[in-house]
N, C-alpha and C. Protein backbone atom coordinates (compact mmCIF):
# COMPACT_ATOMS: atom_id res chain seq x y z
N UNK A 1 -28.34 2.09 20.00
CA UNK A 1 -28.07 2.93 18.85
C UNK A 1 -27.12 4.05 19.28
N UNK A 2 -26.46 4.55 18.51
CA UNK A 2 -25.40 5.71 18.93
C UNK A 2 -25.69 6.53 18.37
N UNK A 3 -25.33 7.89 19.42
CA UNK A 3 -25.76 9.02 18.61
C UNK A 3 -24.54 10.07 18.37
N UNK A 4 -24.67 10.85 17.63
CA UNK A 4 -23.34 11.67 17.17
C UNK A 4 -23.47 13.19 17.81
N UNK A 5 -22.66 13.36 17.84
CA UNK A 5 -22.59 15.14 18.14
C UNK A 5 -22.64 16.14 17.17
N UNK A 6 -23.20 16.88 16.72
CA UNK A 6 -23.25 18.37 16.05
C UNK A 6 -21.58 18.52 15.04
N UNK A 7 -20.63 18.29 16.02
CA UNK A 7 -19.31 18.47 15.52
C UNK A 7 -19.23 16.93 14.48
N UNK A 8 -19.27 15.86 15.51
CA UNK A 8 -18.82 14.42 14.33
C UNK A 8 -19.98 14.76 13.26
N UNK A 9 -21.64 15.31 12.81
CA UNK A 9 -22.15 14.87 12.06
C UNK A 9 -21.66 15.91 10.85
N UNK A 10 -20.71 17.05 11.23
CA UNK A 10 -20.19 18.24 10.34
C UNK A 10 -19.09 17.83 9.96
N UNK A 11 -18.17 16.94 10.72
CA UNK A 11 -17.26 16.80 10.38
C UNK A 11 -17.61 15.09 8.62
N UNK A 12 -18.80 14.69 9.34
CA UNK A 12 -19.30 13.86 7.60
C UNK A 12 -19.57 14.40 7.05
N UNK A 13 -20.16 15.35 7.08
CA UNK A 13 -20.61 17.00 5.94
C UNK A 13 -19.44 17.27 5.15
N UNK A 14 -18.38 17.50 6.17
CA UNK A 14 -17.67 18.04 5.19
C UNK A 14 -16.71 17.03 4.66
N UNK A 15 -16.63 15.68 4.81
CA UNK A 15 -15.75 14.76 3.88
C UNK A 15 -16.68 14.25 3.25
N UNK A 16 -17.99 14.46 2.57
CA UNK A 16 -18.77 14.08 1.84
C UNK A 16 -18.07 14.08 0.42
N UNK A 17 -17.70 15.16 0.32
CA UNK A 17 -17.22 15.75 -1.25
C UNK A 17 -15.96 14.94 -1.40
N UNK A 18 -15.53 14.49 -0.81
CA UNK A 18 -14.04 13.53 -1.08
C UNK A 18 -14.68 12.06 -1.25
N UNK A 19 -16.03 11.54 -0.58
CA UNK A 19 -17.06 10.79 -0.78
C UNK A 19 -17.27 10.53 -1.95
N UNK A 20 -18.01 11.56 -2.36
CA UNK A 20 -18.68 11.55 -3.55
C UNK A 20 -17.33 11.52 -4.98
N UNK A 21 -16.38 12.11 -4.63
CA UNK A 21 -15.74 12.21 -5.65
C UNK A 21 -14.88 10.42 -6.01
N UNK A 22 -14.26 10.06 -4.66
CA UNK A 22 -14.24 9.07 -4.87
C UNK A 22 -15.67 7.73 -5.47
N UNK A 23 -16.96 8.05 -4.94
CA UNK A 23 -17.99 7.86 -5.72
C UNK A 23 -17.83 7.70 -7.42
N UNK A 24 -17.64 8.53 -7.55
CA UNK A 24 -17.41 8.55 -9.07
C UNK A 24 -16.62 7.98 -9.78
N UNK A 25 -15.41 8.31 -9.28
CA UNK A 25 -14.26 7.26 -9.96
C UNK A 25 -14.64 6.22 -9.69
N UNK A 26 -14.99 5.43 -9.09
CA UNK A 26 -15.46 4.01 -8.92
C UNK A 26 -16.17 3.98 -10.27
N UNK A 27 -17.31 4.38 -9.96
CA UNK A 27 -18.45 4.27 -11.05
C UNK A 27 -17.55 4.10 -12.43
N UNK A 28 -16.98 5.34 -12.76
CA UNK A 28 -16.51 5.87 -14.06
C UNK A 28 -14.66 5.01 -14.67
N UNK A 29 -14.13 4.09 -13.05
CA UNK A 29 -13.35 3.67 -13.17
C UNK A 29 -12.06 4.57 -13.83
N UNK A 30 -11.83 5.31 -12.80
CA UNK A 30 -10.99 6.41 -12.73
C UNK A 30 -10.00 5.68 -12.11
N UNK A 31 -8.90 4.99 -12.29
CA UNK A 31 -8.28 4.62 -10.96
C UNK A 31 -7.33 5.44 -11.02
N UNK A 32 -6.63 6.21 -11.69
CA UNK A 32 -5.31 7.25 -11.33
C UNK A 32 -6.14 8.63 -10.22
N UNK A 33 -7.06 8.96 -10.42
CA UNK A 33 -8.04 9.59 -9.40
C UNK A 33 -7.94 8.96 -7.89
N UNK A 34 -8.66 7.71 -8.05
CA UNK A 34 -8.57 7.13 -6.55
C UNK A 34 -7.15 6.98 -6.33
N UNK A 35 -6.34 6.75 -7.10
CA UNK A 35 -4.72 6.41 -6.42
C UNK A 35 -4.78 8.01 -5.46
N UNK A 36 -4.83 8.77 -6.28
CA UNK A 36 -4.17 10.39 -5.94
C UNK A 36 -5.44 10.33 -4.79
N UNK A 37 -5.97 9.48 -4.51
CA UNK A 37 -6.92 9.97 -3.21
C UNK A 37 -6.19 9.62 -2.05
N UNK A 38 -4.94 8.72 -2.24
CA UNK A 38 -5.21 8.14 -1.06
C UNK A 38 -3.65 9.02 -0.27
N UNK A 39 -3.50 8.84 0.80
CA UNK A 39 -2.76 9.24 1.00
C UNK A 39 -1.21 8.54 1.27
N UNK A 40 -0.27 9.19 0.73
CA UNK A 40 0.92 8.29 -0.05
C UNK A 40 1.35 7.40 1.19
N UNK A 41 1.15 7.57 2.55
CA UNK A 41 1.65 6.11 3.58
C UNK A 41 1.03 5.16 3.12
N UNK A 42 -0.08 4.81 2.77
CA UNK A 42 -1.13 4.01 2.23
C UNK A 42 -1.68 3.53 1.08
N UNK A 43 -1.20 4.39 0.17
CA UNK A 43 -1.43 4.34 -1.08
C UNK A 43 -0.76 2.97 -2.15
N UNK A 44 -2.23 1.82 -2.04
CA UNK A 44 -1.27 0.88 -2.92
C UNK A 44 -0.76 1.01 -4.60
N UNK A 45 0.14 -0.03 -4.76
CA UNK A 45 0.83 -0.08 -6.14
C UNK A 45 -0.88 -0.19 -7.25
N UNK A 46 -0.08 0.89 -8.19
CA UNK A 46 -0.98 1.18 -8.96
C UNK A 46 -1.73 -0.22 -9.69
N UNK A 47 -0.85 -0.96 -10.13
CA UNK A 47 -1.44 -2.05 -10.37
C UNK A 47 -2.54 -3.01 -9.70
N UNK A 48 -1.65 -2.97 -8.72
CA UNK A 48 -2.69 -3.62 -7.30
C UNK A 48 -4.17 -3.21 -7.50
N UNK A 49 -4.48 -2.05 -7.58
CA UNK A 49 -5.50 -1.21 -7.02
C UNK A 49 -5.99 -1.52 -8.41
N UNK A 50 -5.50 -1.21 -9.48
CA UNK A 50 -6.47 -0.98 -10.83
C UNK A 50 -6.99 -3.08 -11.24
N UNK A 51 -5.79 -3.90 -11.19
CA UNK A 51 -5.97 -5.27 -11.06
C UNK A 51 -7.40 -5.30 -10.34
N UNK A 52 -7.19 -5.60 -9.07
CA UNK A 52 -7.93 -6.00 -8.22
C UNK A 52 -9.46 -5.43 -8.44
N UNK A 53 -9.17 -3.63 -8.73
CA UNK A 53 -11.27 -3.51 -9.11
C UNK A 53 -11.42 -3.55 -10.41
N UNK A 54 -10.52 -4.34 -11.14
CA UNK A 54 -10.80 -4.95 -12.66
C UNK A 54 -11.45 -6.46 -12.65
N UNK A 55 -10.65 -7.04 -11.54
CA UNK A 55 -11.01 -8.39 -11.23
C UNK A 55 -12.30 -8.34 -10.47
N UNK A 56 -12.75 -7.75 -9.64
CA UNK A 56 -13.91 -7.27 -8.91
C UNK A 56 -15.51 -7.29 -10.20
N UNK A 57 -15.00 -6.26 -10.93
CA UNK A 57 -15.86 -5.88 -11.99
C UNK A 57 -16.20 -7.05 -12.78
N UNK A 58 -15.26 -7.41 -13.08
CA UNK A 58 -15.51 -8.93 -13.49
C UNK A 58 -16.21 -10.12 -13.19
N UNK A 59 -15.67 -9.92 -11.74
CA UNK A 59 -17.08 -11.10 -11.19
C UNK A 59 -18.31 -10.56 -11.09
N UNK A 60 -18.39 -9.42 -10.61
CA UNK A 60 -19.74 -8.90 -10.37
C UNK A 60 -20.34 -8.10 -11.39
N UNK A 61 -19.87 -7.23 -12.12
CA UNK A 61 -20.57 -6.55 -13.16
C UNK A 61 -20.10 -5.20 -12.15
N UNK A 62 -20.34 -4.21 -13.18
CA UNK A 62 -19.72 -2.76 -13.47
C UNK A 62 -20.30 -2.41 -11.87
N UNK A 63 -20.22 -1.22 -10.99
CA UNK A 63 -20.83 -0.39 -10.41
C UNK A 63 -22.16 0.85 -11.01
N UNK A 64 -23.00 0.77 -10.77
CA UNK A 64 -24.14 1.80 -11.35
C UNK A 64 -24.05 2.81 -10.92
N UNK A 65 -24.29 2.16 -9.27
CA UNK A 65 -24.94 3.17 -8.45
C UNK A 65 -24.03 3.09 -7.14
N UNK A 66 -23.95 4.14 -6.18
CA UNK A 66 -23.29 3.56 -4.70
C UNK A 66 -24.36 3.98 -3.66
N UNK A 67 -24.65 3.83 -2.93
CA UNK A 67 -25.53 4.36 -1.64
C UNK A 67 -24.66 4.04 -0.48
N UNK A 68 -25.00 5.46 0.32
CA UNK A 68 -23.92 5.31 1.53
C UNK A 68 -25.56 4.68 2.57
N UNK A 69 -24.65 4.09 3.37
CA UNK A 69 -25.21 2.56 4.30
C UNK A 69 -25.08 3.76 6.04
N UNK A 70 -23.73 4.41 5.86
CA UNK A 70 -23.55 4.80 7.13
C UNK A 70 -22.04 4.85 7.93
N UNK A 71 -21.45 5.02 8.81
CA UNK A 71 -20.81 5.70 9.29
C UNK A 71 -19.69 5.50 10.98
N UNK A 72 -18.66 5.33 11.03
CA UNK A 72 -18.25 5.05 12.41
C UNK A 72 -16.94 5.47 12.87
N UNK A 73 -16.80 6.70 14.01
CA UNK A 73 -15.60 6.94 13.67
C UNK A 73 -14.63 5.75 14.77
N UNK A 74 -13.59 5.91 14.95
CA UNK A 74 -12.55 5.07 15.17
C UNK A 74 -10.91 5.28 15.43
N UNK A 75 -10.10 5.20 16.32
CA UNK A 75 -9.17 5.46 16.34
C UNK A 75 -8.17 4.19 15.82
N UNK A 76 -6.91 4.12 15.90
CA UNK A 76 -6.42 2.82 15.52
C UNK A 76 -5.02 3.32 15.09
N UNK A 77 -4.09 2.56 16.03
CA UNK A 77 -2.56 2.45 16.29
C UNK A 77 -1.51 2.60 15.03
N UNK A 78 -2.17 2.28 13.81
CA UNK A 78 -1.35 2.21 12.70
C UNK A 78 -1.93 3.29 11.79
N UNK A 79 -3.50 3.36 11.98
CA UNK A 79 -3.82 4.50 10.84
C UNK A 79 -4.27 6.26 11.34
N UNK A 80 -3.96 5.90 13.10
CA UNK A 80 -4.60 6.71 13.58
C UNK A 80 -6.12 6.77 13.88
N UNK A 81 -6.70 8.79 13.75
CA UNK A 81 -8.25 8.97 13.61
C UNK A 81 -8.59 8.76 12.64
N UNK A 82 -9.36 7.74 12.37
CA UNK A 82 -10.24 7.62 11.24
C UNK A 82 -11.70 7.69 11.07
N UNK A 83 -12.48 7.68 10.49
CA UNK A 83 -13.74 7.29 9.90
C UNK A 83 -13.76 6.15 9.09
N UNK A 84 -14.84 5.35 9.33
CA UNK A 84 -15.22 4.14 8.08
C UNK A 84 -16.46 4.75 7.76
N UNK A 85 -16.42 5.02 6.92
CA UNK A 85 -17.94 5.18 5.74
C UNK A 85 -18.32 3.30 5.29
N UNK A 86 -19.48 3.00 5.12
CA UNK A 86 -19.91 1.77 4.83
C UNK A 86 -21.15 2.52 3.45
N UNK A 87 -21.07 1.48 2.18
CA UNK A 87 -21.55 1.57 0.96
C UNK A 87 -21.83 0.29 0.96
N UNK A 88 -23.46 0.65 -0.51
CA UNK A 88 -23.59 -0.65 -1.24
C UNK A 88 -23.61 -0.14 -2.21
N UNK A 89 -22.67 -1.01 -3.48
CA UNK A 89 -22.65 -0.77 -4.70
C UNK A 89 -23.85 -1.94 -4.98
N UNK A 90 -24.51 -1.17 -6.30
CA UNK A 90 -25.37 -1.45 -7.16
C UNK A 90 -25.04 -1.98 -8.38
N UNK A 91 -24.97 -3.84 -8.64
CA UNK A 91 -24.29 -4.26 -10.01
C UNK A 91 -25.27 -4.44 -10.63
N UNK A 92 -24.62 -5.60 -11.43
CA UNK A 92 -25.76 -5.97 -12.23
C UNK A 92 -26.74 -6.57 -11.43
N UNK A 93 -26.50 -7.60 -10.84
CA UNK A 93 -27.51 -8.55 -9.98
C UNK A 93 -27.17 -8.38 -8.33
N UNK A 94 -25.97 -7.86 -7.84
CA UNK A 94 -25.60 -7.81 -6.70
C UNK A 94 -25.46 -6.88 -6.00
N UNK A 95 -25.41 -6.69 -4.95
CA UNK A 95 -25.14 -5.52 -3.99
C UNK A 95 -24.44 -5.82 -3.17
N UNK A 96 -22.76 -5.66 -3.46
CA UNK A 96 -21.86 -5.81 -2.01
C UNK A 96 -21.51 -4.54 -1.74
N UNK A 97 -20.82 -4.71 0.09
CA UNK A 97 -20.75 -3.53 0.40
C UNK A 97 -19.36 -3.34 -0.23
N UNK A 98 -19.31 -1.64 0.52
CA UNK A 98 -17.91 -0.84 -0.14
C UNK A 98 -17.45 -0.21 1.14
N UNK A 99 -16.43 -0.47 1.81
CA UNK A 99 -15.82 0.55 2.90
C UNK A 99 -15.23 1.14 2.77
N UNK A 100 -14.72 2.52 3.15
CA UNK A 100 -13.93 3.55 2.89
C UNK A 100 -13.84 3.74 3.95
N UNK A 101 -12.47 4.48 4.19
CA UNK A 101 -12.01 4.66 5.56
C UNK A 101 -10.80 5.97 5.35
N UNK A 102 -11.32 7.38 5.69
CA UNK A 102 -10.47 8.12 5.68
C UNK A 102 -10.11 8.76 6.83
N UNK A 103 -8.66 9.63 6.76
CA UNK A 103 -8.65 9.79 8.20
C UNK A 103 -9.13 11.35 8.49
N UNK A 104 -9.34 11.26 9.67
CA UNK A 104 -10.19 12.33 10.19
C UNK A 104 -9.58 13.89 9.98
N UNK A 105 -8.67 14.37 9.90
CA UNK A 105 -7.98 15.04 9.79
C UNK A 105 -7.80 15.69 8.37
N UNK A 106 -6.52 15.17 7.73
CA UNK A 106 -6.25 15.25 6.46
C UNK A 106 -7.24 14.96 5.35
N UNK A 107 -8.22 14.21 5.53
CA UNK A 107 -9.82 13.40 4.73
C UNK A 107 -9.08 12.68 3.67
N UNK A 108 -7.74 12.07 3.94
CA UNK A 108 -6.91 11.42 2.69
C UNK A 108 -7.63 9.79 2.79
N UNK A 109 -7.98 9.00 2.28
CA UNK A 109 -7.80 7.84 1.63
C UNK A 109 -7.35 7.09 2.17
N UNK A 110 -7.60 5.98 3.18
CA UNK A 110 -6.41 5.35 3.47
C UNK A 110 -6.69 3.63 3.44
N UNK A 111 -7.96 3.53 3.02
CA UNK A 111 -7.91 2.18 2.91
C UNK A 111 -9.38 2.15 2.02
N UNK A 112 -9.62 1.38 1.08
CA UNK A 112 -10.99 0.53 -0.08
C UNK A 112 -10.75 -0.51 0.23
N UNK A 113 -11.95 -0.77 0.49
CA UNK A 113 -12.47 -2.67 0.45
C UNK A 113 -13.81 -3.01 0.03
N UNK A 114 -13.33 -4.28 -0.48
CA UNK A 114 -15.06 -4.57 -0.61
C UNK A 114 -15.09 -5.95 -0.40
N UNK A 115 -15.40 -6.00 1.36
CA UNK A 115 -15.51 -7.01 2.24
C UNK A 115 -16.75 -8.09 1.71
């Protein structure tokens, strides 16, 4: 099991609120919100992004609820320091996860999936 330091568990403290806000737009299907989350190296075509968790919603049914799962930070050549946050959205009948991955620094947006 791994354990975190005082500094990494403050430094999730304080990108919670970019968390949660992205949280919401999901839920509430905000996607001009999540676009403006992400940060513009990364940031896909608006369509892309609104398509794709239209098509999502579709197979699975709306988002209710999200619960965060947990946490890992990470370095990496193309996106830099990052964090992955790991989620399960709550559908109708299903629970897949949700990854978010912002970078450590700026707390911009830089990648949604739902592996």
């Amino acid at each position: 099991m791994k354990s975190f330091s005082k500094e990494e568990l403050e430094e999730i403290k304080n990108i919670y609120p970019e968390i949660d806000r992205l949280n919401s737009a999901l839920i509430h299907k905000n996607y001009d919100e999540i676009l403006e989350m992400f940060d513009p190296k990364f940031k896909p075509q608006d369509k892309f992004l609104k398509d794709g968790l239209a098509e999502i919603d579709s197979k699975l049914g709306f988002i209710e609820k999200i619960q965060f799962q947990g946490f890992e930070f990470f370095d990496d050549s193309n996106l830099g320091r990052t964090v992955l946050i790991r989620e399960v959205g709550k559908r109708d009948t299903k629970f897949p996860f949700i990854n978010l991955v912002f970078n450590r620094k700026t707390k911009k947006l830089l990648n949604l999936e739902f592996p």
